[in-house]
Protein backbone atom coordinates (compact mmCIF):
# COMPACT_ATOMS: atom_id res chain seq x y z
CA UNK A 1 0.00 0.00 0.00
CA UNK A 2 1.21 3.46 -1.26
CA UNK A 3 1.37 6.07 1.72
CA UNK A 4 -1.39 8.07 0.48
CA UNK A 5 -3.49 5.26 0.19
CA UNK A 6 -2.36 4.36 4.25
CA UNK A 7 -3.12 8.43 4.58
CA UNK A 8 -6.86 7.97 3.19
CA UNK A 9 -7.87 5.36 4.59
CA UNK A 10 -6.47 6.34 8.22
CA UNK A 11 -9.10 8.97 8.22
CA UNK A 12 -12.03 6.80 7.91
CA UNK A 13 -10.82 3.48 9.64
CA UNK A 14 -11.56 5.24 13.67
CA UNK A 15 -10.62 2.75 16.17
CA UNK A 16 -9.36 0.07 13.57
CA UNK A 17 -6.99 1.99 12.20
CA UNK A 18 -5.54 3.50 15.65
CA UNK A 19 -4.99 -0.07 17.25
CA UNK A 20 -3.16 -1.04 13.83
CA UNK A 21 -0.99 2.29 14.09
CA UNK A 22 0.07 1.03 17.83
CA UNK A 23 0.41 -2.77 16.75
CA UNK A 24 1.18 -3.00 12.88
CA UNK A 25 4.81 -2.60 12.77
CA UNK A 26 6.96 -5.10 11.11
CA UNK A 27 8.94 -6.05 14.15
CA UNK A 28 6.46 -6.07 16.56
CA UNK A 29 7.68 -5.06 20.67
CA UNK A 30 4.26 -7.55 21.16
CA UNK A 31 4.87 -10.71 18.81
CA UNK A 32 5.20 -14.24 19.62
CA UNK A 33 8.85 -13.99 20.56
CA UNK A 34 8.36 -18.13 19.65
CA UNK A 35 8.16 -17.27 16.10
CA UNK A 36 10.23 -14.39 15.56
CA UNK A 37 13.77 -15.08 14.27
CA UNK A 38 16.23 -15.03 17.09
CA UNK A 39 18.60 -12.88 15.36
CA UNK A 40 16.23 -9.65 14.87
CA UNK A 41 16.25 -7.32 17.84
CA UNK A 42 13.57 -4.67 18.32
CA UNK A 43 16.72 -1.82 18.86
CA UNK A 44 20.61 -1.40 18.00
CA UNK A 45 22.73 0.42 19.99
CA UNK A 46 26.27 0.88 18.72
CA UNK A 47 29.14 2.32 19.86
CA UNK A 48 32.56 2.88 18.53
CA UNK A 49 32.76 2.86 14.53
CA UNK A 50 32.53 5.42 11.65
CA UNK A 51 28.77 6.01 10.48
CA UNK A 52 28.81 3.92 7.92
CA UNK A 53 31.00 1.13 9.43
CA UNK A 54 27.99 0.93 12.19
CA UNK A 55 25.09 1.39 10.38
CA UNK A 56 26.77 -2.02 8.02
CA UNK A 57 27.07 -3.61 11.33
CA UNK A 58 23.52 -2.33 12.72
CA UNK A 59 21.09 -3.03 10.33
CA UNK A 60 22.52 -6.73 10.26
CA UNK A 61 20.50 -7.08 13.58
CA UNK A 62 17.38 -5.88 12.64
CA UNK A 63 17.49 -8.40 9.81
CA UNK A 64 19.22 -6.46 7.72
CA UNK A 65 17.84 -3.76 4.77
CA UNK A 66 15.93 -6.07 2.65
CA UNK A 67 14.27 -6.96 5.79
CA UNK A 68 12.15 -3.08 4.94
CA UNK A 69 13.08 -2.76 0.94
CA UNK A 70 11.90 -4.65 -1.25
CA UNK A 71 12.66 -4.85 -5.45
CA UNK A 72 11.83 -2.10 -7.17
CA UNK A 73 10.25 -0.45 -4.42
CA UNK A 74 10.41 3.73 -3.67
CA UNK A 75 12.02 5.02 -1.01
CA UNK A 76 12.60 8.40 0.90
CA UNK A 77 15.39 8.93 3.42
CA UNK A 78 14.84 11.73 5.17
CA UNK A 79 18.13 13.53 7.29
CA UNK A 80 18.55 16.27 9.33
CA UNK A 81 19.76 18.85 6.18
CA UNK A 82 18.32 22.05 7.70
CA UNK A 83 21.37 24.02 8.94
CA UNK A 84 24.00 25.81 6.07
CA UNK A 85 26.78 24.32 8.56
CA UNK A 86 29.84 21.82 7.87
CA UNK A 87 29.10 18.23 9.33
CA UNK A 88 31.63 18.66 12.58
CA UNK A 89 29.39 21.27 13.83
CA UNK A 90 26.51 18.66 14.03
CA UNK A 91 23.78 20.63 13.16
CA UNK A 92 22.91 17.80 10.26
CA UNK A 93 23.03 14.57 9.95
CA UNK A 94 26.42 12.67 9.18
CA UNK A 95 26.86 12.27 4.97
CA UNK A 96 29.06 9.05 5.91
CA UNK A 97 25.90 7.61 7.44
CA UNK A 98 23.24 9.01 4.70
CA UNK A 99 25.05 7.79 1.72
CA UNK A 100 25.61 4.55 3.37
CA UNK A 101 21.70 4.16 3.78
CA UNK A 102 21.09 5.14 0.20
CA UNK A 103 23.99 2.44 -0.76
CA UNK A 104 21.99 -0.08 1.13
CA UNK A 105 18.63 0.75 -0.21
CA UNK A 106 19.92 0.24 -3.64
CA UNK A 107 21.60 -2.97 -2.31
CA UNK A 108 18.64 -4.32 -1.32
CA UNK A 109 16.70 -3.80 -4.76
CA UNK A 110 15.59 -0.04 -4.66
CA UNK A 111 13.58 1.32 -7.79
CA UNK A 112 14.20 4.96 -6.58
CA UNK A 113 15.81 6.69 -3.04
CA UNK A 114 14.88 10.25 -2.62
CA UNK A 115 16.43 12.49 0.04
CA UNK A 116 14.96 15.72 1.33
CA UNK A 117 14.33 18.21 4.20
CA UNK A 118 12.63 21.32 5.28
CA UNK A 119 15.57 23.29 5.30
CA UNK A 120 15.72 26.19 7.79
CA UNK A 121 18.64 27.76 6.04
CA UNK A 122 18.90 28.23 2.56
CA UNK A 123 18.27 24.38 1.14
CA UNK A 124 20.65 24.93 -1.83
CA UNK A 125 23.66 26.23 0.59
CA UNK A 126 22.42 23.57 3.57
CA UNK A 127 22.54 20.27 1.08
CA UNK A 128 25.98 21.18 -0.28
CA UNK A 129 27.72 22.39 2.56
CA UNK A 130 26.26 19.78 4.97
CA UNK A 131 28.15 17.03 2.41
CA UNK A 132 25.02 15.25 1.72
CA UNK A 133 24.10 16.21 -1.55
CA UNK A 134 27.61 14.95 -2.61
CA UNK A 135 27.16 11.83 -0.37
CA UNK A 136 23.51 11.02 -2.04
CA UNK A 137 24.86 11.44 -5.85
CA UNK A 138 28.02 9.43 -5.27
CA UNK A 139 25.68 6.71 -3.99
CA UNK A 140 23.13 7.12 -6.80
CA UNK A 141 20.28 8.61 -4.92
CA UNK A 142 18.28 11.97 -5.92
CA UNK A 143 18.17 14.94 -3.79
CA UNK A 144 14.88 16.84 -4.21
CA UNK A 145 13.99 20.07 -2.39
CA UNK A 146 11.67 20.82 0.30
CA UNK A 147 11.36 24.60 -0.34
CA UNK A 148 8.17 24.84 -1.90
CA UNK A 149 5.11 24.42 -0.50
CA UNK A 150 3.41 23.02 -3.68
CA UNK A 151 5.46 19.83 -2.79
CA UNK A 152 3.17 19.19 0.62
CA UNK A 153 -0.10 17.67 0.81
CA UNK A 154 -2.70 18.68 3.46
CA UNK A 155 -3.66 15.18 5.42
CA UNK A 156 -5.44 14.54 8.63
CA UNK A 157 -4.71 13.61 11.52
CA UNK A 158 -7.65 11.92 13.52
CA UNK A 159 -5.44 10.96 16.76
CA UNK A 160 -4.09 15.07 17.32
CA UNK A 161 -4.71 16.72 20.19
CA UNK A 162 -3.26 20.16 18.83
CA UNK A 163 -2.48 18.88 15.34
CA UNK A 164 -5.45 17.63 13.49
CA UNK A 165 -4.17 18.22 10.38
CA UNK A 166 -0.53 19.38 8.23
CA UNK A 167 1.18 19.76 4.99
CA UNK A 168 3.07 17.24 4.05
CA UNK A 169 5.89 16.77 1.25
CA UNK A 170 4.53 14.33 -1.16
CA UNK A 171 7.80 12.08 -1.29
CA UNK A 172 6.66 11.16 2.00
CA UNK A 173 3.23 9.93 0.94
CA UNK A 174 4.02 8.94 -2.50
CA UNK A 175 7.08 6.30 -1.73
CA UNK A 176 6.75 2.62 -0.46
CA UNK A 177 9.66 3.20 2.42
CA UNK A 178 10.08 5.66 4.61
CA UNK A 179 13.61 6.44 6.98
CA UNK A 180 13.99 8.60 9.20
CA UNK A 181 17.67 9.60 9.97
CA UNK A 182 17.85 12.65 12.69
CA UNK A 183 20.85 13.67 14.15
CA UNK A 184 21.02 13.69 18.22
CA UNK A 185 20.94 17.39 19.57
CA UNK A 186 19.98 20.29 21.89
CA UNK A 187 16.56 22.21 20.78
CA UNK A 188 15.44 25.49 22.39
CA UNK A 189 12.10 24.32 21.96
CA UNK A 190 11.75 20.38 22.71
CA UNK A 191 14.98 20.06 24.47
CA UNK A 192 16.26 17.56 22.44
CA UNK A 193 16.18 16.53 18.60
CA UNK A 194 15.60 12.73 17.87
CA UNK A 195 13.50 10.97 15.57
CA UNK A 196 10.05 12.69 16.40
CA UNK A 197 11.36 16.20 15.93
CA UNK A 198 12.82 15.38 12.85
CA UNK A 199 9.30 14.84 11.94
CA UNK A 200 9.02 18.75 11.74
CA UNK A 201 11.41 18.83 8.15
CA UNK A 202 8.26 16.78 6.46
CA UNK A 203 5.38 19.49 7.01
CA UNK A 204 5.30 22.72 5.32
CA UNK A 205 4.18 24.54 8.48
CA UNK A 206 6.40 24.10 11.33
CA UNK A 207 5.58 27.35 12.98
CA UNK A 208 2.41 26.03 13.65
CA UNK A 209 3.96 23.53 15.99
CA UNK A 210 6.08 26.10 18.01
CA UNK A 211 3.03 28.22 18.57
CA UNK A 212 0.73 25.50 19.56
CA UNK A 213 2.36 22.90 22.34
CA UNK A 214 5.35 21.91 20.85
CA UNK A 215 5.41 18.84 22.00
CA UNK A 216 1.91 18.13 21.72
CA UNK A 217 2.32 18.41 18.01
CA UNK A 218 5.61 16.32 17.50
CA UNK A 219 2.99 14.17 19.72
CA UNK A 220 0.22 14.04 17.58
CA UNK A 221 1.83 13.31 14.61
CA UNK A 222 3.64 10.56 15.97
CA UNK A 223 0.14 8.56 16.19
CA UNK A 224 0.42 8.34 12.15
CA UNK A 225 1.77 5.45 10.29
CA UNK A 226 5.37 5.84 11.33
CA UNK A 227 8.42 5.66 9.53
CA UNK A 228 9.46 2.10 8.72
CA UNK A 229 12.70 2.47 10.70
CA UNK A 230 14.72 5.32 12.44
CA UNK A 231 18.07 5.85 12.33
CA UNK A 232 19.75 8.33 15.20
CA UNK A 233 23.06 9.86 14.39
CA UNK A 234 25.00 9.97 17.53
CA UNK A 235 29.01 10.09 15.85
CA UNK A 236 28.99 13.67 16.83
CA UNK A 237 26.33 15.33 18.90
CA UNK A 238 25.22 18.86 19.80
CA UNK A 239 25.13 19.46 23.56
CA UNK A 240 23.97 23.09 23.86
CA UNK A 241 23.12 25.77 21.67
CA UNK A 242 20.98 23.53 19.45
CA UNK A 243 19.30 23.37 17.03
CA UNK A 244 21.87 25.05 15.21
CA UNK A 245 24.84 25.63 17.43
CA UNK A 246 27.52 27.86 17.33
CA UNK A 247 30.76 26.17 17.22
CA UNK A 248 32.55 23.09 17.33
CA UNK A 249 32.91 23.70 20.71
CA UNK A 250 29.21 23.03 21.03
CA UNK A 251 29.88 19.65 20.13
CA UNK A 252 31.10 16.40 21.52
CA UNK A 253 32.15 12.72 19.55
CA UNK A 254 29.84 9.73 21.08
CA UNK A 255 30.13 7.98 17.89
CA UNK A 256 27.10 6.07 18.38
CA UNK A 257 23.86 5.21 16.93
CA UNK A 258 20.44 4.12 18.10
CA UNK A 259 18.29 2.31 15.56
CA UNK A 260 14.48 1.00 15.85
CA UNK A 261 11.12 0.70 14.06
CA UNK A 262 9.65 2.35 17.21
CA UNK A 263 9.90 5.77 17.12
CA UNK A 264 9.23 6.11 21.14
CA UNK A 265 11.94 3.84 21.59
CA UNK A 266 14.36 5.38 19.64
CA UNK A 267 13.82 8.74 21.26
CA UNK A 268 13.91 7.23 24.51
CA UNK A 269 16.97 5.48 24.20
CA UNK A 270 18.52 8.59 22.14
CA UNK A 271 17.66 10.21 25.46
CA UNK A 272 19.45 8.65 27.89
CA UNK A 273 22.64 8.39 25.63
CA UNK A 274 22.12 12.14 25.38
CA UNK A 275 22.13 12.30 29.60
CA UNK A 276 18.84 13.11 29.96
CA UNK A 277 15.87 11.39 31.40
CA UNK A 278 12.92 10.64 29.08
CA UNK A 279 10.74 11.40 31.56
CA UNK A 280 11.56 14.93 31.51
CA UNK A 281 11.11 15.26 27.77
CA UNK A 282 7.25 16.20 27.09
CA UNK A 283 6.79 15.03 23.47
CA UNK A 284 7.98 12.10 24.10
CA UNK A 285 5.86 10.78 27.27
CA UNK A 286 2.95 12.36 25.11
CA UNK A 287 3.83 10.13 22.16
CA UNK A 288 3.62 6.73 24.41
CA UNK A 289 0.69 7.59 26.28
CA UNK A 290 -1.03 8.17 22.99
CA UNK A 291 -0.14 4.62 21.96
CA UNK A 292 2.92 5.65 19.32
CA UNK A 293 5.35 3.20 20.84
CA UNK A 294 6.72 2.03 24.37
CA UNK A 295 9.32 3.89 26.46
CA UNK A 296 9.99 0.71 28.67
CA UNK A 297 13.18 -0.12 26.70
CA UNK A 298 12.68 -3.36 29.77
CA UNK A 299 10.38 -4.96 27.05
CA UNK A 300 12.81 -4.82 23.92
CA UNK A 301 15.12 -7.57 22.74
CA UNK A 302 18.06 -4.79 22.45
CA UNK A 303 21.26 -5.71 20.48
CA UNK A 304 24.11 -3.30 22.44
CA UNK A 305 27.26 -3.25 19.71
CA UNK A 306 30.99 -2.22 20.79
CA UNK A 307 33.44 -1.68 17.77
């Protein structure tokens, strides 16, 4: 099923389609774990390695990328691009590990793999100078923009509490996979980027979001169809001063990654390797208690990776 068909439907399904947004992911947290193959884990966390050298070495354990592309299937990667900053400052999302997931995608039997953002800066200056243009070309993906907003799509969104509806880029609705690659980092507003914020570079109105419960909205739209798995940069992270910094100095080298279908998960583990406590983070105890995924990281079969 297309997105936009998942998009359609979702308004009209009600209850149906909310217990199938909280349950239908690919690697379920709730499955039989007596029929689910003992070498898939429901989250990677690695340590130690280059971007691309861990994201190899991750996606291996969550069955690896065919496990989410299929032949000739679409997909749409979608980074943090939206800073005109070089990738040590960390305001964007490391090109090692981007063109590594286009790589795979292709790998794996890819038709097409877009890559786009929201920018915040200029999106010409932002995709050159954050090296992932280059990254994308060199491993045969196409960068599109996300500057116009006769790209987006108005859909609903049935579950929102503040949100009930958005703009959203086509490539996102149009395409058969959907990852999500944030980078960890300090926000102003939400106190930390992860994979829910990153959310924000798909809609064409963002400012919407900052003036209406922040975190309510990253919330909201967490209880759509989520992306099919999220990938968070951790090689070099943003400690202060986010979400665009102001210096390397802003900056410290975890070389990590967290990687997940749940999108709760993710941001709760991305948490705690940021030094934070979930708890504290609003959008992100909103997004559980709303049925988007499970913060008990007790309840996952976690593969923990030291290069």
């Amino acid at each position: 099923m297309k997105r936009r068909e998942f998009f359609i439907k979702s308004a009209a399904a009600g209850i149906g389609t909310a217990a199938y947004l909280k349950f239908g992911n690919n690697l379920s947290l709730f499955a039989n774990t007596k029929t689910a193959p003992e070498d898939i884990f429901d989250l990677v966390a690695i340590k130690g390695g280059e971007p691309d050298e861990m994201f190899k070495r991750a996606i291996k354990s969550l069955g690896g990328m065919k496990n989410f592309v299929k032949p000739n299937q679409t997909v749409v990667v979608k980074p943090n691009i939206g800073w005109d900053v070089s990738p040590e400052r960390a305001g964007n999302t490391n090109p090692k590990l981007v063109g590594q997931i286009v790589k795979d995608c292709f790998d794996a039997g890819a038709k097409d793999v877009y890559v786009f953002d929201h920018t915040c800066d200029s999106w010409t200056k932002c995709y050159t100078n954050s090296g992932i243009e280059k990254a994308v070309k060199d491993a045969g993906g196409k960068i599109v923009s996300g500057a116009s907003e006769s790209y987006y799509q108005r859909i609903d969104i049935p579950r929102g509490k503040r949100l009930n509806e958005a703009k959203v880029h086509e490539l996102i609705l149009e395409s058969d996979v959907f990852i999500n690659v944030p980078i960890l980092k300090s926000h102003g507003g939400a106190t930390i980027t992860a994979s829910m914020k990153n959310m924000m570079g798909i809609v064409w109105d963002r400012g919407y979001w900052h003036r209406n419960d922040l975190h309510q909205c990253i919330a909201d739209y967490a209880t759509l169809k989520q992306p099919d798995l999220n990938i968070v940069d951790a090689y070099w992270v943003m400690k202060r001063n986010g979400p665009r910094g102001v210096s390397v100095n802003d900056v410290i080298t975890l070389k990590s990654q967290i990687i997940s279908t749940d999108i709760v998960a993710a941001d709760t583990a991305a948490t705690k390797l940021f030094g934070l406590d979930p708890n504290d983070i609003g959008h992100i105890v909103y997004a559980e208690q709303m049925g988007a995924g499970t913060m008990d990281l007790s309840k996952l079969k976690i593969d923990r990776i030291m290069l």
